[in-house]
Structure formats: structure tokens, C-alpha cells
C-alpha atoms as a PDB file:
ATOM      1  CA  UNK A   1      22.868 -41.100 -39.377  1.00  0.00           C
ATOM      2  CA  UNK A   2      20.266 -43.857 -38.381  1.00  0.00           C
ATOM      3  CA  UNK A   3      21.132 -47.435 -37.798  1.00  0.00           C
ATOM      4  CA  UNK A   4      17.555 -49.164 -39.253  1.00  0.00           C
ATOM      5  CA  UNK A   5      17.600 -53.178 -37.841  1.00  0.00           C
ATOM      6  CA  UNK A   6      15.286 -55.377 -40.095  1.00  0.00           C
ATOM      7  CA  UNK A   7      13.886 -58.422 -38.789  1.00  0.00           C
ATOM      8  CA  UNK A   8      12.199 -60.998 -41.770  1.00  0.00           C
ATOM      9  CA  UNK A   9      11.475 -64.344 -42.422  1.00  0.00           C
ATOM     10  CA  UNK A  10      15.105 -65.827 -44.517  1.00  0.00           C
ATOM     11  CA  UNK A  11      13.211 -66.276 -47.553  1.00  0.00           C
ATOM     12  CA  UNK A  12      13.319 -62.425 -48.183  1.00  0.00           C
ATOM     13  CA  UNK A  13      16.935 -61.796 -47.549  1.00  0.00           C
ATOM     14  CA  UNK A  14      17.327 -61.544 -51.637  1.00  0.00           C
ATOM     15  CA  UNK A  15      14.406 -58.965 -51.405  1.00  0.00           C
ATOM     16  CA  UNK A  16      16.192 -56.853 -48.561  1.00  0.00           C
ATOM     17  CA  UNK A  17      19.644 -57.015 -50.123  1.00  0.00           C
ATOM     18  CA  UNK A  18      17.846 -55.927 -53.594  1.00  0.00           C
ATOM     19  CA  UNK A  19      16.191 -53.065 -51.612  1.00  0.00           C
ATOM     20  CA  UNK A  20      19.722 -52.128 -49.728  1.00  0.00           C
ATOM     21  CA  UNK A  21      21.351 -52.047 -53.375  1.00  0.00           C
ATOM     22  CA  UNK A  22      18.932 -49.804 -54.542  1.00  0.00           C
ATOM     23  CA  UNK A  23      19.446 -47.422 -51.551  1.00  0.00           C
ATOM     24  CA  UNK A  24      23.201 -47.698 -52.196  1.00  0.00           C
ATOM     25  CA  UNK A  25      23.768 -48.579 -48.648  1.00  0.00           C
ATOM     26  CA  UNK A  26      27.522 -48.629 -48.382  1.00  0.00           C
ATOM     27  CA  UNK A  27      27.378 -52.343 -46.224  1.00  0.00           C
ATOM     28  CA  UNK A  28      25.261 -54.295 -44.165  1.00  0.00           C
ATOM     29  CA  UNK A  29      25.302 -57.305 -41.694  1.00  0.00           C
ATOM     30  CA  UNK A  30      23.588 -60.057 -42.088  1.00  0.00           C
ATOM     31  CA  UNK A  31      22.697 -62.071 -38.878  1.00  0.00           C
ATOM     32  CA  UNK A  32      20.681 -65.604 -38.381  1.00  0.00           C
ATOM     33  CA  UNK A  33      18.551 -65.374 -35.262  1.00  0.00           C
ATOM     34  CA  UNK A  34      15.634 -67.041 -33.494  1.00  0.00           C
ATOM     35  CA  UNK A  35      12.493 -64.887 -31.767  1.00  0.00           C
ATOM     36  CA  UNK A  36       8.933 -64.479 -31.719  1.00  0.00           C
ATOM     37  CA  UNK A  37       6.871 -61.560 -31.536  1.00  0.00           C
ATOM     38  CA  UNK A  38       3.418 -61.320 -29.838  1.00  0.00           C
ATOM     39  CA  UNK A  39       2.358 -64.655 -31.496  1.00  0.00           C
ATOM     40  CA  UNK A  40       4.938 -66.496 -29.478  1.00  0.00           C
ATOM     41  CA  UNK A  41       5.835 -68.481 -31.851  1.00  0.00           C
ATOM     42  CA  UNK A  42       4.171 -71.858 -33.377  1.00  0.00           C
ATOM     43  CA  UNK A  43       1.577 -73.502 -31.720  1.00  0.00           C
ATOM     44  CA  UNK A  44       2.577 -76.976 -30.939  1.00  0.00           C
ATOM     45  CA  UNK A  45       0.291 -78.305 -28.359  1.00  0.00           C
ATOM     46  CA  UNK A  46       2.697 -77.804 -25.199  1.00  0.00           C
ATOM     47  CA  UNK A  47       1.680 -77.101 -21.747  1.00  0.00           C
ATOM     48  CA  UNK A  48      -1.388 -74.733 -20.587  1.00  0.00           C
ATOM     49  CA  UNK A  49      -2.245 -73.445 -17.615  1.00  0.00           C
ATOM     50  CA  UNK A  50      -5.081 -71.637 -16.434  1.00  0.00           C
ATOM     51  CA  UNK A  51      -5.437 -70.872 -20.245  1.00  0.00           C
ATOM     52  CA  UNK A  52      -1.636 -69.262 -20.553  1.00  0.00           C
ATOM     53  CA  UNK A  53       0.422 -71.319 -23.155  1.00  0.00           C
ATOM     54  CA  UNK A  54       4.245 -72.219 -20.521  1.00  0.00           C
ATOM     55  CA  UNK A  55       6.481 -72.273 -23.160  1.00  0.00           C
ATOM     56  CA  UNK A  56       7.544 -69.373 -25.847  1.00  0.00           C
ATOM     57  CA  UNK A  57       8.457 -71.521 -29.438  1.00  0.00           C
ATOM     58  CA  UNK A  58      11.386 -69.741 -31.165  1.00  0.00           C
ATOM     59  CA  UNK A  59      11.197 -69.066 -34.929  1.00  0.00           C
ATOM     60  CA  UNK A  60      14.507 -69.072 -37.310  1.00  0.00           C
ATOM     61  CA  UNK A  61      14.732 -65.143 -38.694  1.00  0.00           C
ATOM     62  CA  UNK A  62      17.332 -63.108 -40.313  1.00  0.00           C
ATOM     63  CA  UNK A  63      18.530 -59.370 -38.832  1.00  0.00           C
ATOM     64  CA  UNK A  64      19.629 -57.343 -41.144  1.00  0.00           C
ATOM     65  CA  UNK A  65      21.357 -54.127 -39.896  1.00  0.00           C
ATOM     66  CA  UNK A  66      22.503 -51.307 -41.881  1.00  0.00           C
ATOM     67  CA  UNK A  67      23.695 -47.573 -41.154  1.00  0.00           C
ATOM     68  CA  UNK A  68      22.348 -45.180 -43.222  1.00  0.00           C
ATOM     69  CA  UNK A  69      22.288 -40.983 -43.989  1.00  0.00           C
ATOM     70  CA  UNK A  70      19.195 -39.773 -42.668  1.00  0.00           C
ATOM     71  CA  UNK A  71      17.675 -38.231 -45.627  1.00  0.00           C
ATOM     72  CA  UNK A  72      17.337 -41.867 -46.905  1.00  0.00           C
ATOM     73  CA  UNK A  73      15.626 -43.645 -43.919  1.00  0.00           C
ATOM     74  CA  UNK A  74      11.852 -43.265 -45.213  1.00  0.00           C
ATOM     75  CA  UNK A  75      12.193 -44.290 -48.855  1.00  0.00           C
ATOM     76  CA  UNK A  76      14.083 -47.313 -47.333  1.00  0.00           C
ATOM     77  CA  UNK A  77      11.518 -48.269 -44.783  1.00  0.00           C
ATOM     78  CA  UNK A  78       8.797 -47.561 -47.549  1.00  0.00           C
ATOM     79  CA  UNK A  79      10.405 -50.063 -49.725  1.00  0.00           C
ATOM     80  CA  UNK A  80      10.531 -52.742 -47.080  1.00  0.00           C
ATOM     81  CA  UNK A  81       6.851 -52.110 -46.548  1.00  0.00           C
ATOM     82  CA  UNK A  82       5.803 -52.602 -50.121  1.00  0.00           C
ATOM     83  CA  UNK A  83       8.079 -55.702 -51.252  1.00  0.00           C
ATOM     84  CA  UNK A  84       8.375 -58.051 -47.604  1.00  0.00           C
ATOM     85  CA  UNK A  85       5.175 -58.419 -46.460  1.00  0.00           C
ATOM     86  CA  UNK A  86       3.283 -61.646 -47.190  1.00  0.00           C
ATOM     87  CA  UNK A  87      -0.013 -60.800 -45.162  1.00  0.00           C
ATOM     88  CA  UNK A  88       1.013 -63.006 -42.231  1.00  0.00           C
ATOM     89  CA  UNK A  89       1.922 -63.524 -38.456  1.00  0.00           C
ATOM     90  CA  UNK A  90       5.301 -63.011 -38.042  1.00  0.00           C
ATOM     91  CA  UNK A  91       6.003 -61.040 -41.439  1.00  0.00           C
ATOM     92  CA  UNK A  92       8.999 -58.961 -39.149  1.00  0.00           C
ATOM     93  CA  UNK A  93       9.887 -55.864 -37.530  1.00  0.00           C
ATOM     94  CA  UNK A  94      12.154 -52.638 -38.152  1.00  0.00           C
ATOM     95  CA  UNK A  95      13.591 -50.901 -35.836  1.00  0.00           C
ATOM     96  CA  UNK A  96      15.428 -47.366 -36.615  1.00  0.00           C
ATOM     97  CA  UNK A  97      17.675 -45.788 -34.320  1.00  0.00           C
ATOM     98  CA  UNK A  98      20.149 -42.938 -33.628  1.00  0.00           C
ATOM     99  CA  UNK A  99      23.838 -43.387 -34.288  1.00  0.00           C
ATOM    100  CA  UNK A 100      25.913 -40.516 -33.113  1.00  0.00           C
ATOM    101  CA  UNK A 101      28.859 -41.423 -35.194  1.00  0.00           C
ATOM    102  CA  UNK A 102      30.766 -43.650 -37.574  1.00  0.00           C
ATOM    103  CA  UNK A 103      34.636 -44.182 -37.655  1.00  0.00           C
ATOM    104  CA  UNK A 104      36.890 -45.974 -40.023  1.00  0.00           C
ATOM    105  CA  UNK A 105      39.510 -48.012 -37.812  1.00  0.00           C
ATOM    106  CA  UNK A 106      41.331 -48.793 -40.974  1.00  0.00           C
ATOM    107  CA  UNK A 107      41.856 -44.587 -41.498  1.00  0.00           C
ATOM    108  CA  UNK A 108      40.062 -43.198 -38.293  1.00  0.00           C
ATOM    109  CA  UNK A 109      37.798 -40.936 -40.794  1.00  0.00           C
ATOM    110  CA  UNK A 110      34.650 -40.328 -39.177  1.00  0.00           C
ATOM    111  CA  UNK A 111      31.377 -39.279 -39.605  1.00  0.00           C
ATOM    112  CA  UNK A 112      28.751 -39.957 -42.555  1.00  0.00           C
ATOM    113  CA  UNK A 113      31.994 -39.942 -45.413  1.00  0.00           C
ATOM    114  CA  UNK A 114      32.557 -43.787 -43.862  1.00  0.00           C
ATOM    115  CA  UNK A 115      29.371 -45.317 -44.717  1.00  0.00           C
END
């Protein structure tokens, strides 16, 4: 199983939750959070030194986690790649990671039958 993390602009939430229906991803969470990647954000004119911008602007984005088998990872992440980009800065990131298991509290099943 893979956990894949999507970070996106909140405009394309409908987009990613049309994409996770597709997949049949059994559930997802949905989380509103602020960051910037490596273009720090928006400029607004603060302080510079020697060049080097002092403050870091935050930007409003939308995590979107979901647990998935592993056969469908790449058709997942190739979908992402063909229906969120815009072209821009700050377009998002997705992150894919290991998850060595999955249990049910309600039943304490485990393992890929829970997602």
C-alpha cells in the first residue's frame, strides 16, 4: 500500500476528488494548509538584505491524502499530471510513500481489505 499526499491550489479540489473517484479510492482527507515551495511565496515588497528576501509569504493550499493498493499508484499520479497543472509557480507537489499497514478500529481487519 502507498499513502500518495497531494498538494494543489483549492480551485482543483473538484478535479482531485473527480480523479480519486475514478481510481475508486476507498476515502480520502481533505486538509486546508498554508506553504510555499522554492518560490517562497508572493512577492510583496518586504525586507531585503544583501539581496536575500527576510520573510517567507505563506500561500492558502489544500492536502489531499489518500491510501491506495500499489498497483494503482502510477495511473493515479499520471492523472494528476495531465488534469492539475495550469503552467504556473506553485501548481503543487505529490508526495508517495510507504504504508506498512492499514487497520479497521471499528473491526480490527487489517491490511489492503480496509481501504
Amino acid at each position: 500500500m502507498k499513502e500518495i499526499s497531494i498538494i494543489i491550489k483549492p480551485e482543483k479540489i473538484e478535479q482531485i476528488k473527480e480523479i480519486a473517484d475514478k481510481h475508486h479510492c476507498g476515502g480520502m482527507t481533505i486538509s486546508t494548509v498554508m506553504g510555499c515551495g522554492t518560490q517562497l511565496g508572493y512577492a510583496d515588497g518586504g525586507s531585503v538584505v544583501k539581496g536575500m528576501h527576510t520573510s517567507i509569504n505563506l500561500l492558502p493550499k489544500i492536502r489531499v491524502d489518500v491510501v491506495v493498493k500499489n498497483a494503482a499508484v502510477n495511473e493515479i499520479i499520471l492523472d494528476i499530471c495531465d488534469k492539475i497543472p495550469t503552467g504556473n509557480v506553485g501548481d503543487g507537489k505529490i508526495f508517495v510513500r510507504d504504508i506498512e499497514d492499514a487497520i479497521r478500529i471499528r473491526t480490527g481487519e487489517r491490511g489492503e481489505g480496509v481501504l
